[in-house]
Structures are given as C-alpha cells and as structure tokens.
N, C-alpha and C. Protein backbone atom coordinates (compact mmCIF):
# COMPACT_ATOMS: atom_id res chain seq x y z
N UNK A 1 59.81 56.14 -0.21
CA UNK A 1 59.94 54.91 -0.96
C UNK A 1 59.04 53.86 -0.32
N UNK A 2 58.23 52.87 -1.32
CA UNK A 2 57.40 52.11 -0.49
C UNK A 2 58.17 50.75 -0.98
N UNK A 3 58.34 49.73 0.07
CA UNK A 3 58.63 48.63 0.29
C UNK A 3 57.56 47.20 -0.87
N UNK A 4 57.95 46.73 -1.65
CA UNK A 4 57.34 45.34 -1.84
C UNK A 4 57.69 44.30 -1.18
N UNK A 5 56.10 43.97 -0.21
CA UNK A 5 56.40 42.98 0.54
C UNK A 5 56.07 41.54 -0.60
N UNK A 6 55.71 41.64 -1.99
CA UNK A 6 54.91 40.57 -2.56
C UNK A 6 56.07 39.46 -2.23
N UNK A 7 57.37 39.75 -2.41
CA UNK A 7 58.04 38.52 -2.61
C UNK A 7 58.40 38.45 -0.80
N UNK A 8 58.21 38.43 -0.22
CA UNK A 8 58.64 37.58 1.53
C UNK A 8 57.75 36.51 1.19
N UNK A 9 58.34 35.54 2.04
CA UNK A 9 58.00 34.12 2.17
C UNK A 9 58.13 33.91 3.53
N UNK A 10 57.55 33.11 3.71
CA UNK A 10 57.18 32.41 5.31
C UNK A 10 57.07 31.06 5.20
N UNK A 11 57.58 30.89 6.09
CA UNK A 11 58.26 29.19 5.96
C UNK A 11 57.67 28.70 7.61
N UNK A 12 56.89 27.49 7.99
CA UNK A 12 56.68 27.24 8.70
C UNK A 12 54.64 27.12 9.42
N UNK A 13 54.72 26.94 10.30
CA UNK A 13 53.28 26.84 10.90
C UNK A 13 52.74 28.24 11.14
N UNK A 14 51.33 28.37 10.98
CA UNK A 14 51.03 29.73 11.61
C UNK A 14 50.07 29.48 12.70
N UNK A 15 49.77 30.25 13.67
CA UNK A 15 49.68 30.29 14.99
C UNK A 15 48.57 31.61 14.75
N UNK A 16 48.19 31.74 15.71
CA UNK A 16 47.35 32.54 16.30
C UNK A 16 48.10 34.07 16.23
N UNK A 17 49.28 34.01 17.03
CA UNK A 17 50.51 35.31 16.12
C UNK A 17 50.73 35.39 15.15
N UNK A 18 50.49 34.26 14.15
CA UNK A 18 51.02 34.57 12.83
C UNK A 18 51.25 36.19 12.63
N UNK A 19 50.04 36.56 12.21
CA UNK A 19 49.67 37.93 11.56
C UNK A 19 51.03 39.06 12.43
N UNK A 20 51.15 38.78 13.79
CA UNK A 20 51.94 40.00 14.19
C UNK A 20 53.57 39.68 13.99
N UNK A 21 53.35 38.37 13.29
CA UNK A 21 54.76 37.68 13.47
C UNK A 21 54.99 38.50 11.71
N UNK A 22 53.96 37.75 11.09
CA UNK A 22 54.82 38.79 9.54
C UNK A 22 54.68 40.42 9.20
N UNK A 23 53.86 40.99 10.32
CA UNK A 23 53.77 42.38 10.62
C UNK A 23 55.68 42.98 11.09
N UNK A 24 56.00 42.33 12.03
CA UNK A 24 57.34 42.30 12.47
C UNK A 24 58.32 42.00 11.08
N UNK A 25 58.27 40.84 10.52
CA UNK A 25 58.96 40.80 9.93
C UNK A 25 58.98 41.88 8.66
N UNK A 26 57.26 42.27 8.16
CA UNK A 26 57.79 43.58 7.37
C UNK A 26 58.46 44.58 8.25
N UNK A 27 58.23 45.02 9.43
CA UNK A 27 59.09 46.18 10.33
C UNK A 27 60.45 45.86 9.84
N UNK A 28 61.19 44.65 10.15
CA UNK A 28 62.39 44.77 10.25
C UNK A 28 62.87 44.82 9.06
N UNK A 29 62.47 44.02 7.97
CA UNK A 29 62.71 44.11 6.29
C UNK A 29 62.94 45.90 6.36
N UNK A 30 61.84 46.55 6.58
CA UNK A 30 61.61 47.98 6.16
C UNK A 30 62.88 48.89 7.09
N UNK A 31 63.40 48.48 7.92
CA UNK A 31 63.99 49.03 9.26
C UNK A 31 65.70 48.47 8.17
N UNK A 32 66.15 47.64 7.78
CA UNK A 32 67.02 47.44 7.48
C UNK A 32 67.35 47.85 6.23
N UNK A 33 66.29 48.08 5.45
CA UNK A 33 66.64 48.37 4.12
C UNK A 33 66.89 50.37 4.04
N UNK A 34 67.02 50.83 5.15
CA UNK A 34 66.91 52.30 5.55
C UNK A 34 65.68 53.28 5.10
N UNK A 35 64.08 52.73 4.98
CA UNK A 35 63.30 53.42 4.35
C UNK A 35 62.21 53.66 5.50
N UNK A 36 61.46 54.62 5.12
CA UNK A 36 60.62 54.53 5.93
C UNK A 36 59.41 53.90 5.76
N UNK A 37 59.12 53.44 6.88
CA UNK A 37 58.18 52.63 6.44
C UNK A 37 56.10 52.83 6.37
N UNK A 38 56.20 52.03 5.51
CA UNK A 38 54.73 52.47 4.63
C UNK A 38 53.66 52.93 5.68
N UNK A 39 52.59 53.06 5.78
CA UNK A 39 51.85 53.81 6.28
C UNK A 39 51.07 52.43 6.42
N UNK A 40 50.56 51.93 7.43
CA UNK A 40 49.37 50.86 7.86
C UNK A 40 48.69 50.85 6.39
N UNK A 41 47.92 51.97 6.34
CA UNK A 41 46.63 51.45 5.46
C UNK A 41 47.07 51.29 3.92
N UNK A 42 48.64 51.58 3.33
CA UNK A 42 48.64 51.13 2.43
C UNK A 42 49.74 49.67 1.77
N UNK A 43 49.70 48.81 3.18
CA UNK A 43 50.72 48.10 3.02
C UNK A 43 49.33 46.96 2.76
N UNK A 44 49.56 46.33 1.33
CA UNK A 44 48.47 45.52 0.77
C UNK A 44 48.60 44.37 1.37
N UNK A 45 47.06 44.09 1.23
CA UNK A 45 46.63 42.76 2.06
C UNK A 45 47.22 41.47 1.43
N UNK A 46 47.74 40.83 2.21
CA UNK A 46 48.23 39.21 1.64
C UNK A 46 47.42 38.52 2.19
N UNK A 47 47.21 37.33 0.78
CA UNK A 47 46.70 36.30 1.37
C UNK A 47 47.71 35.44 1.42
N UNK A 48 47.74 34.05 2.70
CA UNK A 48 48.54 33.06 2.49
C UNK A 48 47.69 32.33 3.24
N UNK A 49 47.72 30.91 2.49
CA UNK A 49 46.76 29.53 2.69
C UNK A 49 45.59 29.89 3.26
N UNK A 50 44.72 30.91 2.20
CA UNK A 50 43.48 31.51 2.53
C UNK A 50 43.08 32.66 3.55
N UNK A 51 44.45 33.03 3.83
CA UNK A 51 44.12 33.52 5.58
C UNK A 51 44.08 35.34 4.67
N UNK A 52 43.69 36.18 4.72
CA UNK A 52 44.39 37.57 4.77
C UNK A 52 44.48 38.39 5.85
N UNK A 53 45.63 38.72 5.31
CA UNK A 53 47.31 39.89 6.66
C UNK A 53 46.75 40.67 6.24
N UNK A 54 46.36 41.69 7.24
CA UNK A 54 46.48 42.95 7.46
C UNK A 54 46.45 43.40 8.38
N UNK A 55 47.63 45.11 8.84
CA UNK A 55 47.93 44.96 10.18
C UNK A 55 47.03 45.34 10.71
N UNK A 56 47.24 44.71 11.89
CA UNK A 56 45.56 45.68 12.84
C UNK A 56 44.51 44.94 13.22
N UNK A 57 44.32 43.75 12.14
CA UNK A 57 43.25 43.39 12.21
C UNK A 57 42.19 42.67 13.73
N UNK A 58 40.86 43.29 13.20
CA UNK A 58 40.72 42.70 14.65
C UNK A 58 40.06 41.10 14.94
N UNK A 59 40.35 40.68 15.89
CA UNK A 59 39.63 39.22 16.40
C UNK A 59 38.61 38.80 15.03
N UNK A 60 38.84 37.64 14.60
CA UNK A 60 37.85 37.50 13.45
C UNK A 60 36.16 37.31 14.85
N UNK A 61 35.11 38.12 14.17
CA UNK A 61 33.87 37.58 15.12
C UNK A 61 33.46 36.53 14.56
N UNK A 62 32.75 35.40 15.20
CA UNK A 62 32.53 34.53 14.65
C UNK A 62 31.01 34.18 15.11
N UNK A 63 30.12 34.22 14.50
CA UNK A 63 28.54 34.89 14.41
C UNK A 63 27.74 33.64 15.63
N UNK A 64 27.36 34.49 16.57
CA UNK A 64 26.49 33.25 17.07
C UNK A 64 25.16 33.00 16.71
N UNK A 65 25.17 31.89 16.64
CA UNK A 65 24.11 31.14 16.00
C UNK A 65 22.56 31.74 16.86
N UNK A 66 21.64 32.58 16.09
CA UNK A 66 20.04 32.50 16.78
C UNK A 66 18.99 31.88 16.61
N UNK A 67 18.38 31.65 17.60
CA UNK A 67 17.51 30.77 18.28
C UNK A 67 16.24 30.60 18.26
N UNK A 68 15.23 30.48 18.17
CA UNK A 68 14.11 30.48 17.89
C UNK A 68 13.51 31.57 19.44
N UNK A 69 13.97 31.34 20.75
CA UNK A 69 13.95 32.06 22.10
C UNK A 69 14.44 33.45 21.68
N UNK A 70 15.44 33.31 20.77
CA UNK A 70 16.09 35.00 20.73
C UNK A 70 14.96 35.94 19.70
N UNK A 71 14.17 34.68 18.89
CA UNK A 71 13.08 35.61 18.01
C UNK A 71 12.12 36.02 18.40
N UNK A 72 11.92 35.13 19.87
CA UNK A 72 10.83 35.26 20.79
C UNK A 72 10.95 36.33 21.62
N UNK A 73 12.26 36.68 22.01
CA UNK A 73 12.48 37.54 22.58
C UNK A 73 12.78 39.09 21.79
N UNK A 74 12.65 39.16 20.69
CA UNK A 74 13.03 40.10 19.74
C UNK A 74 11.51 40.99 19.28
N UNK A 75 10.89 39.27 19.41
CA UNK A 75 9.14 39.85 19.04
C UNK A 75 9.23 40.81 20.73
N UNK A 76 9.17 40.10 21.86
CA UNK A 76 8.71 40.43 22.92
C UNK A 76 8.95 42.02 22.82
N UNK A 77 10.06 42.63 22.72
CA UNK A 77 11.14 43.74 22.44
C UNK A 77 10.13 44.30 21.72
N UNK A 78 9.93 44.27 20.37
CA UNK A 78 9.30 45.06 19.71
C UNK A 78 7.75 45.38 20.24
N UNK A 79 7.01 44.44 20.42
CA UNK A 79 5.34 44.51 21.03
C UNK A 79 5.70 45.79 22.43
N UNK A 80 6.31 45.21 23.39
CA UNK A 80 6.29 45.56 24.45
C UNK A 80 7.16 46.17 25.06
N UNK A 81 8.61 45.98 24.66
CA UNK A 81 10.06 46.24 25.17
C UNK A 81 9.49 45.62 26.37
N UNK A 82 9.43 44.07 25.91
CA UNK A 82 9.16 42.90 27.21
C UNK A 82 8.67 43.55 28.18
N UNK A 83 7.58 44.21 28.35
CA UNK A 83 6.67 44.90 29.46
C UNK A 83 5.46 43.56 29.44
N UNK A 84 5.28 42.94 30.96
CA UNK A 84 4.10 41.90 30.84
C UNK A 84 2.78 42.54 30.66
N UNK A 85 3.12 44.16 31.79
CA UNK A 85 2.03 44.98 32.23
C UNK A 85 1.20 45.86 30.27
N UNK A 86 1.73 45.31 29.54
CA UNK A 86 1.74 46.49 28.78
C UNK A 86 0.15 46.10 27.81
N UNK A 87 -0.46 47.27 27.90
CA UNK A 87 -1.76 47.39 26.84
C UNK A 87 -1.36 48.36 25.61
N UNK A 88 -2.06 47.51 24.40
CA UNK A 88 -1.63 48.38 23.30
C UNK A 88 -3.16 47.83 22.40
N UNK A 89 -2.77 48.68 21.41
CA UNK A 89 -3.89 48.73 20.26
C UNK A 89 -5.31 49.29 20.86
N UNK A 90 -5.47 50.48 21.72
CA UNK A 90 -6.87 50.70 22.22
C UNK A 90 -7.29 49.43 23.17
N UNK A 91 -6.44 49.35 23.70
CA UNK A 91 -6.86 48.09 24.65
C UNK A 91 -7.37 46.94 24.28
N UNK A 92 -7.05 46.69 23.06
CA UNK A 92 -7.40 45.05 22.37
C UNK A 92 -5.99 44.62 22.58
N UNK A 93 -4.94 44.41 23.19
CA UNK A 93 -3.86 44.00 23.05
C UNK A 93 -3.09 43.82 24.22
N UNK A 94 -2.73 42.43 24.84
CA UNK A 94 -2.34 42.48 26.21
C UNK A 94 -0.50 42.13 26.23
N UNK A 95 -0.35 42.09 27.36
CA UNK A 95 0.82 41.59 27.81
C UNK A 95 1.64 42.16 27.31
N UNK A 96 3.38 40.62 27.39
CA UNK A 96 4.19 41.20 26.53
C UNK A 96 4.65 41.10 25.54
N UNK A 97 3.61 40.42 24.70
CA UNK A 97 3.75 40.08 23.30
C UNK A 97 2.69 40.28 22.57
N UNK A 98 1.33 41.31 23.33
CA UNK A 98 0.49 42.15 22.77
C UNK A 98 -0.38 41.04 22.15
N UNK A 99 -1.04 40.38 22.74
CA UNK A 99 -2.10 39.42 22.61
C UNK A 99 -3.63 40.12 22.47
N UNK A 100 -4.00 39.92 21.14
CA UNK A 100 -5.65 40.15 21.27
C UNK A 100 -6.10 38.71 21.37
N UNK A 101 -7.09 39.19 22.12
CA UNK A 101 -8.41 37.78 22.58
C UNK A 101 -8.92 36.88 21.19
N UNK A 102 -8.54 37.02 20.25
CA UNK A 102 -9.09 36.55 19.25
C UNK A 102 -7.78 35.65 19.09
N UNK A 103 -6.63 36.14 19.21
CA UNK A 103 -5.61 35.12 19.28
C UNK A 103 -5.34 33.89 20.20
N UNK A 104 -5.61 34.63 21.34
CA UNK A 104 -5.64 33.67 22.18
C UNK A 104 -6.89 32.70 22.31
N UNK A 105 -8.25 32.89 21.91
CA UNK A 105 -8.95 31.95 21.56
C UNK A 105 -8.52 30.75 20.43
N UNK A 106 -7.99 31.31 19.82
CA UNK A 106 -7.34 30.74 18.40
C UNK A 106 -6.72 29.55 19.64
N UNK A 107 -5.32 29.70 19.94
CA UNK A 107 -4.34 28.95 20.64
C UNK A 107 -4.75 28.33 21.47
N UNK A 108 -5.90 28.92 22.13
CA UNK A 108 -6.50 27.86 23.20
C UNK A 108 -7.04 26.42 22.99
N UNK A 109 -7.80 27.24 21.63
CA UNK A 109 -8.77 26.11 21.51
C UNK A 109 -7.90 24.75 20.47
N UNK A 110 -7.13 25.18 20.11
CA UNK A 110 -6.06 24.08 19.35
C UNK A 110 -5.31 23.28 20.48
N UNK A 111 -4.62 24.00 21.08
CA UNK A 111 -3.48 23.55 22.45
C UNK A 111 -4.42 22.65 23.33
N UNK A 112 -5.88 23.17 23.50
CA UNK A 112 -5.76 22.94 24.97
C UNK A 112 -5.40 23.65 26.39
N UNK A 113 -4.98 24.52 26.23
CA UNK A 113 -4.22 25.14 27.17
C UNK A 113 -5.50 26.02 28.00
N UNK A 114 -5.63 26.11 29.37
CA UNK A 114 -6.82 26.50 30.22
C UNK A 114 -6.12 27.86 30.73
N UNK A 115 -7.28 28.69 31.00
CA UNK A 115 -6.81 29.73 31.70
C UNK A 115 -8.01 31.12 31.13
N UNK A 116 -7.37 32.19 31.11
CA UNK A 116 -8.41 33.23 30.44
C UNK A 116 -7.49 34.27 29.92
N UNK A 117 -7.86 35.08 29.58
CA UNK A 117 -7.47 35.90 28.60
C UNK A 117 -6.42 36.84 29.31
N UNK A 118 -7.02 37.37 30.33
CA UNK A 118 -6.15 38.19 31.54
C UNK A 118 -5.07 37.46 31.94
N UNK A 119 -4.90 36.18 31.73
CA UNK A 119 -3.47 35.39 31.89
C UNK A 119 -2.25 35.89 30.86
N UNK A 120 -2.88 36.61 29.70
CA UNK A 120 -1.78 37.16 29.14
C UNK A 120 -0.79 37.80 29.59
N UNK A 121 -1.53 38.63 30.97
CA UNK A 121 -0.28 39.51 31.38
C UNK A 121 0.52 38.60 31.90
N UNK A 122 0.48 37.58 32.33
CA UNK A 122 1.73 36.53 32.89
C UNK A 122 2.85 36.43 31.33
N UNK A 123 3.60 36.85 31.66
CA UNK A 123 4.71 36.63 30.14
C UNK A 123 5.26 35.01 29.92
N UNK A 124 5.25 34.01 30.44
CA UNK A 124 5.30 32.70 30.95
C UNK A 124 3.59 31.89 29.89
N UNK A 125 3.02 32.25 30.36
CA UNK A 125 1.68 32.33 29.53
C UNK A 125 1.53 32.54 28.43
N UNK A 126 2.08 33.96 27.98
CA UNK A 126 1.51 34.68 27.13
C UNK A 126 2.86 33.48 26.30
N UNK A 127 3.75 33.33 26.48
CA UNK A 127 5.03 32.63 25.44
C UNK A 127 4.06 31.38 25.09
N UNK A 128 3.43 30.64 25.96
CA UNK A 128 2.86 29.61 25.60
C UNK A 128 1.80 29.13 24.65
N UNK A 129 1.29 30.48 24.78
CA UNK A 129 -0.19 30.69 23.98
C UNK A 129 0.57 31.47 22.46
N UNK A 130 1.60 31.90 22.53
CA UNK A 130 2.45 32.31 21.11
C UNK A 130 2.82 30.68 20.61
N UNK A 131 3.63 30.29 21.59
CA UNK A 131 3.85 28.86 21.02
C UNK A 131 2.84 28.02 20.68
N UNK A 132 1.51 28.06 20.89
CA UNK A 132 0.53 26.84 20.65
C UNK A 132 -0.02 27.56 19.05
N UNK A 133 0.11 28.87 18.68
CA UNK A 133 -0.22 29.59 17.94
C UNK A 133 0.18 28.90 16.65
N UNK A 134 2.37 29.40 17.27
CA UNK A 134 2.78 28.79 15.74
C UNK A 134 2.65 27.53 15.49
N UNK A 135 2.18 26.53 16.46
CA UNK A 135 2.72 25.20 16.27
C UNK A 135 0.88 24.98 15.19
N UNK A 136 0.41 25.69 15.65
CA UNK A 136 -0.94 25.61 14.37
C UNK A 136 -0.99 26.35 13.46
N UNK A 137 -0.03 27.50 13.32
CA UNK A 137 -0.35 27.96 12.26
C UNK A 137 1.35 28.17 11.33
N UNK A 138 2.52 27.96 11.93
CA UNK A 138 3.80 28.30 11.76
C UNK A 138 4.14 26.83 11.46
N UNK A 139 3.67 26.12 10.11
CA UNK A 139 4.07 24.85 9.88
C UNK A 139 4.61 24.44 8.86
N UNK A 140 5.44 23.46 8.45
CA UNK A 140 5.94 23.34 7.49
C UNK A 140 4.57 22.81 6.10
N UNK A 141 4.03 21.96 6.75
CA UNK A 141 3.39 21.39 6.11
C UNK A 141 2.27 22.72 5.70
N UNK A 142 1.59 23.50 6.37
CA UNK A 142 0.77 24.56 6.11
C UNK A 142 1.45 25.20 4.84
N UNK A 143 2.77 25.69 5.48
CA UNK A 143 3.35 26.87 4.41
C UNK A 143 3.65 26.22 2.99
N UNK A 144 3.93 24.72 3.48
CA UNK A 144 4.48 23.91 1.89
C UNK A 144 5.85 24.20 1.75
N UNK A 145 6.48 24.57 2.83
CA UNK A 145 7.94 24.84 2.58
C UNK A 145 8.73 24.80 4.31
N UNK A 146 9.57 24.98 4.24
CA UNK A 146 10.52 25.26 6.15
C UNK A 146 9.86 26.60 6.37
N UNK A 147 9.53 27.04 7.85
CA UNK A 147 8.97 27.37 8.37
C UNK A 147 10.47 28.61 8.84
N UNK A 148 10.45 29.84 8.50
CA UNK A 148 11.52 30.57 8.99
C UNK A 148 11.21 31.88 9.92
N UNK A 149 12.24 32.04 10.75
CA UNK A 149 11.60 33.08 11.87
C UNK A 149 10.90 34.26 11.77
N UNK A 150 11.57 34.89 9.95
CA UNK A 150 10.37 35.85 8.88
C UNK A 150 8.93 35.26 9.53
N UNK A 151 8.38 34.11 9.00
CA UNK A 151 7.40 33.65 9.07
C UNK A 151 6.66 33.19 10.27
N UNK A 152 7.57 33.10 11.20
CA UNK A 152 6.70 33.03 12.73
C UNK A 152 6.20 34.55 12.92
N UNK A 153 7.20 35.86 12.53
CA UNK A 153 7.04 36.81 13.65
C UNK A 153 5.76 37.38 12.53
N UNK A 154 5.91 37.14 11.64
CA UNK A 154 4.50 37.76 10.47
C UNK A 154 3.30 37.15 10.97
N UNK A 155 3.33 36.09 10.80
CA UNK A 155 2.35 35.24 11.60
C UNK A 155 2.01 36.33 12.72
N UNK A 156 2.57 36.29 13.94
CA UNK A 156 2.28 36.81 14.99
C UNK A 156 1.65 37.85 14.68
N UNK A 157 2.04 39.11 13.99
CA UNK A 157 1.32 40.12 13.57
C UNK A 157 0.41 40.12 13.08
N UNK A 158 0.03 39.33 12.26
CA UNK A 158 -0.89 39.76 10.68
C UNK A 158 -1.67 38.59 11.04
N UNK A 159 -1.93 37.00 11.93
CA UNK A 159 -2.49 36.20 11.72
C UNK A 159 -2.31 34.89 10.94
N UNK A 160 -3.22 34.16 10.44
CA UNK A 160 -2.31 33.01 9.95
C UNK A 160 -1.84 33.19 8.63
N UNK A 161 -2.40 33.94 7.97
CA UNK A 161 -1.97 34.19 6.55
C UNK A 161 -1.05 35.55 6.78
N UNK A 162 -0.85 36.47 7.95
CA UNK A 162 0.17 37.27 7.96
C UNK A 162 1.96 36.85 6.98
N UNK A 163 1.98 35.70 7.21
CA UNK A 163 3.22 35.52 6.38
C UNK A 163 3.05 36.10 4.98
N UNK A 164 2.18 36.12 4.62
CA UNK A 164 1.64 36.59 3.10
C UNK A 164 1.64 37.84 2.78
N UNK A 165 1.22 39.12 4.22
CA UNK A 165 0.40 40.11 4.05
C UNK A 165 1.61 40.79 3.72
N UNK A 166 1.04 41.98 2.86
CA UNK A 166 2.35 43.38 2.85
C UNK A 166 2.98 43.85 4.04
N UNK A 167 1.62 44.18 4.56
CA UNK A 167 1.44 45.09 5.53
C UNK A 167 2.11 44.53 6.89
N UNK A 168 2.95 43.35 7.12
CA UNK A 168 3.55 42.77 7.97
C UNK A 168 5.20 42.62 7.68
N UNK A 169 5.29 43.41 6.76
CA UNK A 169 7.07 43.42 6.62
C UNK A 169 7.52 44.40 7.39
N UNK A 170 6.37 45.62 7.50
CA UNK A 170 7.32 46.56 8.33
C UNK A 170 7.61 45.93 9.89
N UNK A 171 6.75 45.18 10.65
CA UNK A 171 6.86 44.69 11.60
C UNK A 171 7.91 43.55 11.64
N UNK A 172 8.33 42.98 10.63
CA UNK A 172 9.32 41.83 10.77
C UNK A 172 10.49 42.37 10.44
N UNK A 173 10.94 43.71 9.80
CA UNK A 173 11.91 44.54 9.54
C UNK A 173 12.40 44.55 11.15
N UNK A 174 10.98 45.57 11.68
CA UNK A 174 11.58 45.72 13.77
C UNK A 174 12.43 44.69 14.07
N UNK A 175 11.55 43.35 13.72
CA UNK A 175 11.69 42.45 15.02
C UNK A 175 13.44 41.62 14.55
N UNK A 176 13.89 41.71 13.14
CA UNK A 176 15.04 41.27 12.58
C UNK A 176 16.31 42.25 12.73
N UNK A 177 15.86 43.35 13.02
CA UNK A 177 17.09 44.92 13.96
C UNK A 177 16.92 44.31 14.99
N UNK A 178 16.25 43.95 15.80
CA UNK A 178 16.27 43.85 17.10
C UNK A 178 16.95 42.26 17.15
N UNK A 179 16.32 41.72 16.76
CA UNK A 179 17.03 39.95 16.36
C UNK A 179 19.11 40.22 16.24
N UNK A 180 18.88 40.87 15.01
CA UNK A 180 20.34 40.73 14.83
C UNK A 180 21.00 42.02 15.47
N UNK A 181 20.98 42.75 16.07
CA UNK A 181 21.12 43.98 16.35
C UNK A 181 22.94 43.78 17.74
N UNK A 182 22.59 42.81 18.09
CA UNK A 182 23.93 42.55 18.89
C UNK A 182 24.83 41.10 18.33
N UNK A 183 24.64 40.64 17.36
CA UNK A 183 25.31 40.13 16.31
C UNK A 183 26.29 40.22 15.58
C-alpha cells in the first residue's frame, strides 16, 4: 500500500532540517498507519514555498562565479597544461600559452611592453603580453558588443578576427571543459 503524503501540512519555520524534519514526519505517518513504507524513489517530490522535498537530497551546489584568471588559466591548460617550458606548432609557438612571435610583436608594439620574444617562456610575461593582446584586440568597442570569454580565448587562437573564424570553436569548446569542468 502506498501512503498519500499530498495532504500533510507543516505549520511553522523551515530551517536548514526542514527537509529531514518532513522526511521523519512521513516515517512516522507511514510507521503508524501499519504500512510499509514507500520506497525513496517513489515518494513524490513536494514543493512548499518554492523549496522541493525529496529524500536524500544533496547540499544544493551553488555555482561559483568564473573569472576572467580562471579563463586564463583554462587557456593556459589547454596550450600547454601550464608548461612555461613548452614548444608547440613546429617551433613557432612558445611558452605557456603557446605564443608565436607574430603575436607577441602585435602586443608589444601596442602595450609598450619591452623584452624579446624568448621572454615568453617566463609564464608571468607571457600572461602579460596575452593581456596587452586582448586589451587591443578583445574590445567592446571593436566587437560592437560585450566582450565574452568565448571571445577572448578565440581571439587567442585564431587572431584578431579569430572570434569570427570556424575553425576556432573547436579550440574554445577545450578551453570551456576545462573552464567549467570543476563547476
């Protein structure tokens, strides 16, 4: 025999126990009325003042907010698995965010920023010369719209019109698993 919990009522404040408090109270409803009682997964979900009961449930997660550093670090992950030492693309590609010299001329010569190309392997560097990148090419005013972390890490790949390219989704697919991946 299965129990209708639709008509219980609860009278009072709910708490952080709530949920195990009207879990109990179906036990004992079910315990007194001599039946056995329902099986977890089919004792239906209630809602009350928006909240929904169900037993078991776990800790609501409550999403932390990411960062523009965590996309930085998500790119880093994907280029390099944050290796400073790391060469890629036939050796056009340094550090740990896989810098070709054509980029970093790009960033230099906008920023300001002194140094040489072999400074890429410094990962401290290489973040800086990413940052002078987007701040010239990752703009609101450029794109004509808000500027979203899609559009920094395309950028990074594909160049300044990378936000545009096809051929830069598979790379922003990586870097958004890796982004949200402990989320």
């Amino acid at each position: 025999m299965k129990v209708d919990y639709s008509n219980i009522v609860l009278i009072g404040s709910l708490t952080m126990c709530g949920t195990y408090m009207v879990m109990d109270v179906v036990d004992n409803v079910t315990k007194s009325m001599d039946v056995n009682p329902v099986t977890e997964t089919t004792i239906p979900q209630q809602t009350l003042a928006g909240i929904n009961f169900t037993r078991n449930d776990p800790a609501p997660v409550v999403p932390q907010e990411v960062t523009i550093n965590d996309l930085y670090a998500a790119m880093r992950w994907v280029e390099s698995n944050d290796n400073p030492s790391a060469v890629g693309d036939n050796g056009n590609a340094i550090g740990c965010y896989q810098i070709w010299e054509n980029y970093w001329i790009d960033a230099t010569e906008f920023s300001g920023i002194d140094g040489s190309y072999s400074d890429c392997f410094d990962c401290q560097y290489a973040h800086d010369i990413v940052v002078a990148y987007m701040n010239r090419y990752a703009t609101e005013n450029r794109l004509g719209r808000p500027v979203t972390f899609e559009d920094v890490a395309r950028i990074h790949n594909g160049g300044p019109n990378g936000y545009k390219r096809e051929s830069t989704k598979k790379y922003w697919k990586k870097v958004e698993a890796r982004l949200y991946a402990s989320r």
